[in-house]
C-alpha atoms as a PDB file:
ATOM      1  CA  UNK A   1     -58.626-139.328  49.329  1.00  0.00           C
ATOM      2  CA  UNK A   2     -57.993-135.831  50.341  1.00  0.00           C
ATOM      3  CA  UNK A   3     -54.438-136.526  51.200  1.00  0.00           C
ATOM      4  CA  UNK A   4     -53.422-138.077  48.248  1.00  0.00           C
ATOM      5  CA  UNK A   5     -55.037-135.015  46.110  1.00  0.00           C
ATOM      6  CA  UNK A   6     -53.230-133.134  48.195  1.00  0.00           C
ATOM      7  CA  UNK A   7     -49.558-134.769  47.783  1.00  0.00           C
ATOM      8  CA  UNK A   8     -50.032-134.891  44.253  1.00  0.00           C
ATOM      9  CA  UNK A   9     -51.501-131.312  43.573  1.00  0.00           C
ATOM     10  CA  UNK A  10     -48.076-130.167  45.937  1.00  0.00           C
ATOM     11  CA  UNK A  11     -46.074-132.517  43.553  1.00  0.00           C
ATOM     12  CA  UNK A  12     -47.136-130.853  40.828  1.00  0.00           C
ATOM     13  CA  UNK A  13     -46.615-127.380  42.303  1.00  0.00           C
ATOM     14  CA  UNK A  14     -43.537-128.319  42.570  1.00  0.00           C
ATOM     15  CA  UNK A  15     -43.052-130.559  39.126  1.00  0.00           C
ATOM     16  CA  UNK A  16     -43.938-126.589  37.551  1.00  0.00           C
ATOM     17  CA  UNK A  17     -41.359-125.006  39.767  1.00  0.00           C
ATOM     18  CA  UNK A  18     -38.654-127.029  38.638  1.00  0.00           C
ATOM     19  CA  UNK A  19     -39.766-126.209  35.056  1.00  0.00           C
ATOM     20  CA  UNK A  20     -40.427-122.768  35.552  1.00  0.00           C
ATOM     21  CA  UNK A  21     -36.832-122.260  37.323  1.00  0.00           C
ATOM     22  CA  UNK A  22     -34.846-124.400  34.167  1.00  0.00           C
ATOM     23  CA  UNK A  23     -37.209-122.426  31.652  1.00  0.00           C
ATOM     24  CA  UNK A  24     -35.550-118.940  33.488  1.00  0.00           C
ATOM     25  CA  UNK A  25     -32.253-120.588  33.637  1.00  0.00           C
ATOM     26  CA  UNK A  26     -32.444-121.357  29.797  1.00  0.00           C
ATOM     27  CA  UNK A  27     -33.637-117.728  29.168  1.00  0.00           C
ATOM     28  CA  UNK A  28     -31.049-116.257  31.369  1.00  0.00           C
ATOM     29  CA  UNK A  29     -27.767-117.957  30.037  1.00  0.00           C
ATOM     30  CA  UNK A  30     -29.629-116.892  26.405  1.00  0.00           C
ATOM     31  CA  UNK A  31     -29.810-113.434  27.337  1.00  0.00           C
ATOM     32  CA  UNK A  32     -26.117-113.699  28.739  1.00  0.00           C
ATOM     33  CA  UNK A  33     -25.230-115.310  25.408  1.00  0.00           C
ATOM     34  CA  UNK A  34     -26.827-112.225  23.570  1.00  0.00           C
ATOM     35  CA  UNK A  35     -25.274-109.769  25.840  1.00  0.00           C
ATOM     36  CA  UNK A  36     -21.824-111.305  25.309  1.00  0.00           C
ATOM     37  CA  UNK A  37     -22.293-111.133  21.634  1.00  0.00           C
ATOM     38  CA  UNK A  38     -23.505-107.586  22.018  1.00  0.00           C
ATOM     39  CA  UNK A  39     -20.944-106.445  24.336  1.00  0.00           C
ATOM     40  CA  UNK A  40     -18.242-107.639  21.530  1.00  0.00           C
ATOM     41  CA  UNK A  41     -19.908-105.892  18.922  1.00  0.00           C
ATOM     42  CA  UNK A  42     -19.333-102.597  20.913  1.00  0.00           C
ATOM     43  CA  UNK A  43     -15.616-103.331  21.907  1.00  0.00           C
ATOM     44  CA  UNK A  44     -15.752-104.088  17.681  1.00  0.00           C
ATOM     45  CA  UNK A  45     -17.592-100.476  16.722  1.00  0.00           C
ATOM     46  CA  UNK A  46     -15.331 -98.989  19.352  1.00  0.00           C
ATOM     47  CA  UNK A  47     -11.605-100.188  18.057  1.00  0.00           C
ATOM     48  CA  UNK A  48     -12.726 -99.567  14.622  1.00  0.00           C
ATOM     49  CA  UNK A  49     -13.906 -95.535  15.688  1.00  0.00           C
ATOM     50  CA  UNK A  50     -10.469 -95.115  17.587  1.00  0.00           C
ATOM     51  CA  UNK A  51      -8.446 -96.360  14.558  1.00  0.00           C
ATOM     52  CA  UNK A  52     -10.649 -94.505  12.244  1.00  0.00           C
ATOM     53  CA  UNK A  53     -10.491 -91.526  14.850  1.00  0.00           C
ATOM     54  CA  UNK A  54      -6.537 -91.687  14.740  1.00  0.00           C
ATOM     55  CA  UNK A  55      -6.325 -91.695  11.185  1.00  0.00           C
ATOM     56  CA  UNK A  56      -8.682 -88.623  10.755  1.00  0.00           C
ATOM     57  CA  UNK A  57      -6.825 -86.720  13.141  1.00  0.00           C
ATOM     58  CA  UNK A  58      -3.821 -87.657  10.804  1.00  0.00           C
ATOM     59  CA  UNK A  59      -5.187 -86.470   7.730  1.00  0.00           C
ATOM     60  CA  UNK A  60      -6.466 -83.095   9.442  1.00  0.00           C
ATOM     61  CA  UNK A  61      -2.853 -82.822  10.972  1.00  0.00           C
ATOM     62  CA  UNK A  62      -1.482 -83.266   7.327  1.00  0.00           C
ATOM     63  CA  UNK A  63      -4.145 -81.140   6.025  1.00  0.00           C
ATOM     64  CA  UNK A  64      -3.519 -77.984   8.223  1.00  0.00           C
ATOM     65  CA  UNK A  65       0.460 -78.362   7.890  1.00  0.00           C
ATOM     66  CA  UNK A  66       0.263 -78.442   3.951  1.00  0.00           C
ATOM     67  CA  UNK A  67      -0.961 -74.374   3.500  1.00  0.00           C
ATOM     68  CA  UNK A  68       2.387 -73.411   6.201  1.00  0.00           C
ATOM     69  CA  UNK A  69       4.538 -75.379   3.768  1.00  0.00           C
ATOM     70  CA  UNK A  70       3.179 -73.914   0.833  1.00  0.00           C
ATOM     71  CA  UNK A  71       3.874 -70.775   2.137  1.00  0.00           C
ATOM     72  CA  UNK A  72       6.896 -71.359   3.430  1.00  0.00           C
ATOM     73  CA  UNK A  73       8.194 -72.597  -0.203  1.00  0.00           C
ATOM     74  CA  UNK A  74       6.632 -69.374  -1.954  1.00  0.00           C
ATOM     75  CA  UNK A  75       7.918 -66.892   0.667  1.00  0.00           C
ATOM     76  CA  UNK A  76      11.241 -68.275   0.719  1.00  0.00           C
ATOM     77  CA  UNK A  77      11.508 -68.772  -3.172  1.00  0.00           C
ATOM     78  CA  UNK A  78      10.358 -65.065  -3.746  1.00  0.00           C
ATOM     79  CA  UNK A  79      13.085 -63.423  -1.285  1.00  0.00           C
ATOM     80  CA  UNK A  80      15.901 -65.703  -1.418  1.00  0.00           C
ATOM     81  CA  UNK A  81      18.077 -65.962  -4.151  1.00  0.00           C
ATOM     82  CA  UNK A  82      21.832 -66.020  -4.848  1.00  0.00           C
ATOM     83  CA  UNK A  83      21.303 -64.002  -8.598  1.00  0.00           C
ATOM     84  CA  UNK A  84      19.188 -62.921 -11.301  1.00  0.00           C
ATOM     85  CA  UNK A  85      19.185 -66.218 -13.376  1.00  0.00           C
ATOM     86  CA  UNK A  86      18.571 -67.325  -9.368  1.00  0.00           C
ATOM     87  CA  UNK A  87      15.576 -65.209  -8.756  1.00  0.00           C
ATOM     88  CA  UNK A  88      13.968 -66.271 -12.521  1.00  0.00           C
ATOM     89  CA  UNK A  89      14.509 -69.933 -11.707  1.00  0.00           C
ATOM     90  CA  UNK A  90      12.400 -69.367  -8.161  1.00  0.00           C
ATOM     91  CA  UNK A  91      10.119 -67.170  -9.223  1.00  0.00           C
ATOM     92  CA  UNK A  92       8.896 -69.782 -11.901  1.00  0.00           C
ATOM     93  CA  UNK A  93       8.888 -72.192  -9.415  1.00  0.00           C
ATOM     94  CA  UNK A  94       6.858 -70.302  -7.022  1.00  0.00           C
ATOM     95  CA  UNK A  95       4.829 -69.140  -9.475  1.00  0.00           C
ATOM     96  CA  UNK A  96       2.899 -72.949  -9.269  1.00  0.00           C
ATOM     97  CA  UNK A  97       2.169 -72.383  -6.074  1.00  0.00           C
ATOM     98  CA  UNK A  98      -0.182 -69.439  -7.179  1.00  0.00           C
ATOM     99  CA  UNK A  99      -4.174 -70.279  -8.309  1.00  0.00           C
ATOM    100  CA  UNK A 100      -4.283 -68.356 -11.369  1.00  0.00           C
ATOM    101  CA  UNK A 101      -7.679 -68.272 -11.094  1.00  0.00           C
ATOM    102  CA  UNK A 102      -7.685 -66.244  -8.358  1.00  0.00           C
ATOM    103  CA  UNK A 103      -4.629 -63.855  -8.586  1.00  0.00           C
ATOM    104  CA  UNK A 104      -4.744 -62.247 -11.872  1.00  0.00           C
ATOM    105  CA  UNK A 105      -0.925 -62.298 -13.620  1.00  0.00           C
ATOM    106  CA  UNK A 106      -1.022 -58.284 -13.150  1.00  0.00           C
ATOM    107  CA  UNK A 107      -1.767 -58.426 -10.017  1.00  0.00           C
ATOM    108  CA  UNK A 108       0.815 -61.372  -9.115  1.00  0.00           C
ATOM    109  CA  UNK A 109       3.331 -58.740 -10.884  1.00  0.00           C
ATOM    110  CA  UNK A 110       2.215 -55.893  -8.496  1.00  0.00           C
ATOM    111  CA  UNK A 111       3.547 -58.398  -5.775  1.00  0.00           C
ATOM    112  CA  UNK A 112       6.362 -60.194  -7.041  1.00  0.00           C
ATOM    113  CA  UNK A 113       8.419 -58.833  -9.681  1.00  0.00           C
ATOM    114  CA  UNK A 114       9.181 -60.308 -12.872  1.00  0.00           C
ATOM    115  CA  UNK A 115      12.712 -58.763 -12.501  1.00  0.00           C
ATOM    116  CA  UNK A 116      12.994 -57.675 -15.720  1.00  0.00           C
ATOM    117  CA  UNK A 117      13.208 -54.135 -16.432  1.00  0.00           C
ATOM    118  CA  UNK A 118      11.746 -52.516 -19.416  1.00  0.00           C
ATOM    119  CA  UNK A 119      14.857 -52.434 -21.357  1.00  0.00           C
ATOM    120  CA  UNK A 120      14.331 -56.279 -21.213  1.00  0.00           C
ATOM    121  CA  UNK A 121      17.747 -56.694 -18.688  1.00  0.00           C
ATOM    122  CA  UNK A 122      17.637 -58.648 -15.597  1.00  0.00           C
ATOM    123  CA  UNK A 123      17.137 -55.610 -12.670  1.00  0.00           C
ATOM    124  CA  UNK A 124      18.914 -58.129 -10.300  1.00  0.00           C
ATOM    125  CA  UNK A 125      21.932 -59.318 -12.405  1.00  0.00           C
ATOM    126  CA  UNK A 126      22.148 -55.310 -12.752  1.00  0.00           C
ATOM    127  CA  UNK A 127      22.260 -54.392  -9.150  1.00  0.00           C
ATOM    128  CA  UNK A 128      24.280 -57.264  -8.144  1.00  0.00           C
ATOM    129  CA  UNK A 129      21.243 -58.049  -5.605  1.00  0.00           C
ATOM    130  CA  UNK A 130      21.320 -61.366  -3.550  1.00  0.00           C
ATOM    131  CA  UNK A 131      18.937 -61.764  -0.738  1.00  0.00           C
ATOM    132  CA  UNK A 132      18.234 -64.570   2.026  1.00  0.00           C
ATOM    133  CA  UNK A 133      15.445 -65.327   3.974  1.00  0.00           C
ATOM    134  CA  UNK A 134      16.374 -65.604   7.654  1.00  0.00           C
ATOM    135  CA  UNK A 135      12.337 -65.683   8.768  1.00  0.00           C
ATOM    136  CA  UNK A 136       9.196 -66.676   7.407  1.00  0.00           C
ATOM    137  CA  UNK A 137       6.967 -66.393  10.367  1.00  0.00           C
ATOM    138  CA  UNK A 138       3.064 -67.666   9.657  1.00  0.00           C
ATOM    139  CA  UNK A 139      -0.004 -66.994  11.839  1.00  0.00           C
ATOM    140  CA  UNK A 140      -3.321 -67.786  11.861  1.00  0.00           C
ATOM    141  CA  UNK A 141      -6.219 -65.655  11.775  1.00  0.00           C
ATOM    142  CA  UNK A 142      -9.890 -66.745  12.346  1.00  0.00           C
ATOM    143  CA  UNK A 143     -13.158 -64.999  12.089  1.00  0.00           C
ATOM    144  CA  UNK A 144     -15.092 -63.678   9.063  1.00  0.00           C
ATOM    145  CA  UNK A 145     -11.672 -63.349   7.403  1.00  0.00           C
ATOM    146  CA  UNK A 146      -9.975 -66.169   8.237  1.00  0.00           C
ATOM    147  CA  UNK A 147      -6.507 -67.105   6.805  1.00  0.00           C
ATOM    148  CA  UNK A 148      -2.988 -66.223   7.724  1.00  0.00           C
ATOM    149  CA  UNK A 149      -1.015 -63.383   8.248  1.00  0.00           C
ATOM    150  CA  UNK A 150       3.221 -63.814   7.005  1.00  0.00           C
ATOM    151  CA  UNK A 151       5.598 -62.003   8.475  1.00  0.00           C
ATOM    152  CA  UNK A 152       8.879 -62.314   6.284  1.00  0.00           C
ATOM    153  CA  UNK A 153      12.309 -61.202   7.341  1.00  0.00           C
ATOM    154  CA  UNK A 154      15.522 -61.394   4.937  1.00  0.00           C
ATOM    155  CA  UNK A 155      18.819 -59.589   4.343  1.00  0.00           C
ATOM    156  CA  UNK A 156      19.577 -57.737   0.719  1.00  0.00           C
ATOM    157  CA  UNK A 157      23.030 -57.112  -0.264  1.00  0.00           C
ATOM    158  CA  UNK A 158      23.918 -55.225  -3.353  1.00  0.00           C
ATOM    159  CA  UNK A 159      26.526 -53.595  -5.672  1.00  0.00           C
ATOM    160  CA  UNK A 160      26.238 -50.258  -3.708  1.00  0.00           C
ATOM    161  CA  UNK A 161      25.673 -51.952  -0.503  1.00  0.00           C
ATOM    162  CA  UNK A 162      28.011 -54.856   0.542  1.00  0.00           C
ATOM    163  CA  UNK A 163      26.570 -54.392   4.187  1.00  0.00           C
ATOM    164  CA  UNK A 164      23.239 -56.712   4.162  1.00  0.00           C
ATOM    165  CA  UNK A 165      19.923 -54.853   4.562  1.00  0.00           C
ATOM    166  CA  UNK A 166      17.515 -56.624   6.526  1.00  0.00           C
ATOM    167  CA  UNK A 167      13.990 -56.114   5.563  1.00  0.00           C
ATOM    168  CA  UNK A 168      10.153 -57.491   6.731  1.00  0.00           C
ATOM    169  CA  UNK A 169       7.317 -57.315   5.020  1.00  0.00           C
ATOM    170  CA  UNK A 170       4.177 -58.474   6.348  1.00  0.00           C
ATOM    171  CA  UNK A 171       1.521 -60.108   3.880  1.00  0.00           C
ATOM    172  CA  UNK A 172      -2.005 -61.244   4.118  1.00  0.00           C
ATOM    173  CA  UNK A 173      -2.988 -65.030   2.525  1.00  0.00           C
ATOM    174  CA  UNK A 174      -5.268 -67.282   1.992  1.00  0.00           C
ATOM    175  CA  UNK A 175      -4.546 -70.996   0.900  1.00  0.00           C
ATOM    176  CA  UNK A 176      -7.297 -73.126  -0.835  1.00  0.00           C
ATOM    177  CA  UNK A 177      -7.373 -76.231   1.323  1.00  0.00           C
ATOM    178  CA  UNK A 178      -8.386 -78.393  -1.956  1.00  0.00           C
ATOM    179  CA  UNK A 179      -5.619 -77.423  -4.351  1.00  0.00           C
ATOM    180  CA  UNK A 180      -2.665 -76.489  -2.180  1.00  0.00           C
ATOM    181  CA  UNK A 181      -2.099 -73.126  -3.852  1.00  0.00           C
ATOM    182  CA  UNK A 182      -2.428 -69.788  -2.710  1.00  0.00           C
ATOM    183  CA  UNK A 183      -6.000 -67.871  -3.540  1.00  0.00           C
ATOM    184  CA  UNK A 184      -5.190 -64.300  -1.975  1.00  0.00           C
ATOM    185  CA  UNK A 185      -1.950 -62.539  -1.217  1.00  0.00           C
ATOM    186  CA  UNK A 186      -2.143 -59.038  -0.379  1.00  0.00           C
ATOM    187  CA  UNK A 187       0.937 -56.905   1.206  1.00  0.00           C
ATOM    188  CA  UNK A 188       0.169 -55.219   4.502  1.00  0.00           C
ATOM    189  CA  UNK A 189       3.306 -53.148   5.303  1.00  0.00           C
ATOM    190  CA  UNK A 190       7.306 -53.292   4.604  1.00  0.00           C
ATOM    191  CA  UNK A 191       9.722 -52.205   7.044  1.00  0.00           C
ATOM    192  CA  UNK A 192      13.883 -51.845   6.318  1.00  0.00           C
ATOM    193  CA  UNK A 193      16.752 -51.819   8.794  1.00  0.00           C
ATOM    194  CA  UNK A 194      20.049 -50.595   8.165  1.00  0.00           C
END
């Protein structure tokens, strides 16, 4: 009788074997099920962080180009102009690209003529003046005063001198990042060749 307790209890070892070994093969190929599912997931968080990862370093591209083109448009509206009903029509338009908030209209005038005398006549239209931009070079500056410094070069012809002039003037200027317009402009230094 000892035998036969002794094939069965071995049987039975190995009946729970067998069960034990398709109980860890159900368990594994569940695992590998989850681990598929999580692995996809990732690849799914991943391409969606790269395309949102491109399209942020887009907008921050756009974002730091806008203040150079503001710039740019102001700079070259304020010293380039064919006349006096030229430099009006510019100066309006660049005008827009100041926060009046910020710059006070006096002080704007400090900067940028009117071009009106006080006799009411156009000072331009009287000197014959035309002027073109051949430089509007923008840096960046960074620290506790961070903004930009512009370094503008142009060429002034008038009446009494039909040889061009050419002129820099070097300007400090901030641009608020939120409405595109320029928040500080203060003149550094002007320098003439002739």
């Amino acid at each position: 009788m000892g035998r036969k307790w002794l094939y069965i209890l071995s049987f039975m070892v190995m009946l729970l074997s067998g069960a034990t070994i398709a109980y860890c093969l159900v368990e594994q190929h569940d695992l590998n099920q989850q681990l598929d599912k999580t692995t996809q997931q990732i690849r799914q968080v991943k391409t969606n962080h790269n395309k949102t990862s491109k399209q942020t370093v887009h907008y921050v591209n756009a974002a730091e180009k806008k203040p150079y083109a503001v710039m740019t448009a102001f700079f070259k509206a304020m010293y380039g102009y064919k006349d006096g009903k030229d430099y009006l029509v510019k100066r309006q338009s660049a005008v827009k690209l100041i926060d009046t908030d910020r710059i006070s209209d006096a002080a704007l005038k400090k900067l940028y003529s009117t071009g009106i005398d006080s006799a009411g006549q156009n000072m331009i239209t009287t000197l014959g003046q035309k002027s073109q931009v051949t430089a509007v070079n923008i840096y960046q500056t960074k620290g506790l005063d961070a903004g930009y410094q512009v370094l503008v070069t142009y060429q002034v012809t008038n009446n009494s001198t039909p040889t061009p002039k050419t002129g820099s003037v070097w300007y400090k200027v901030k641009v608020d990042q939120f409405s595109n317009k320029i928040s500080e402009l203060k003149k550094v230094g002007t320098t003439y060749k002739l």
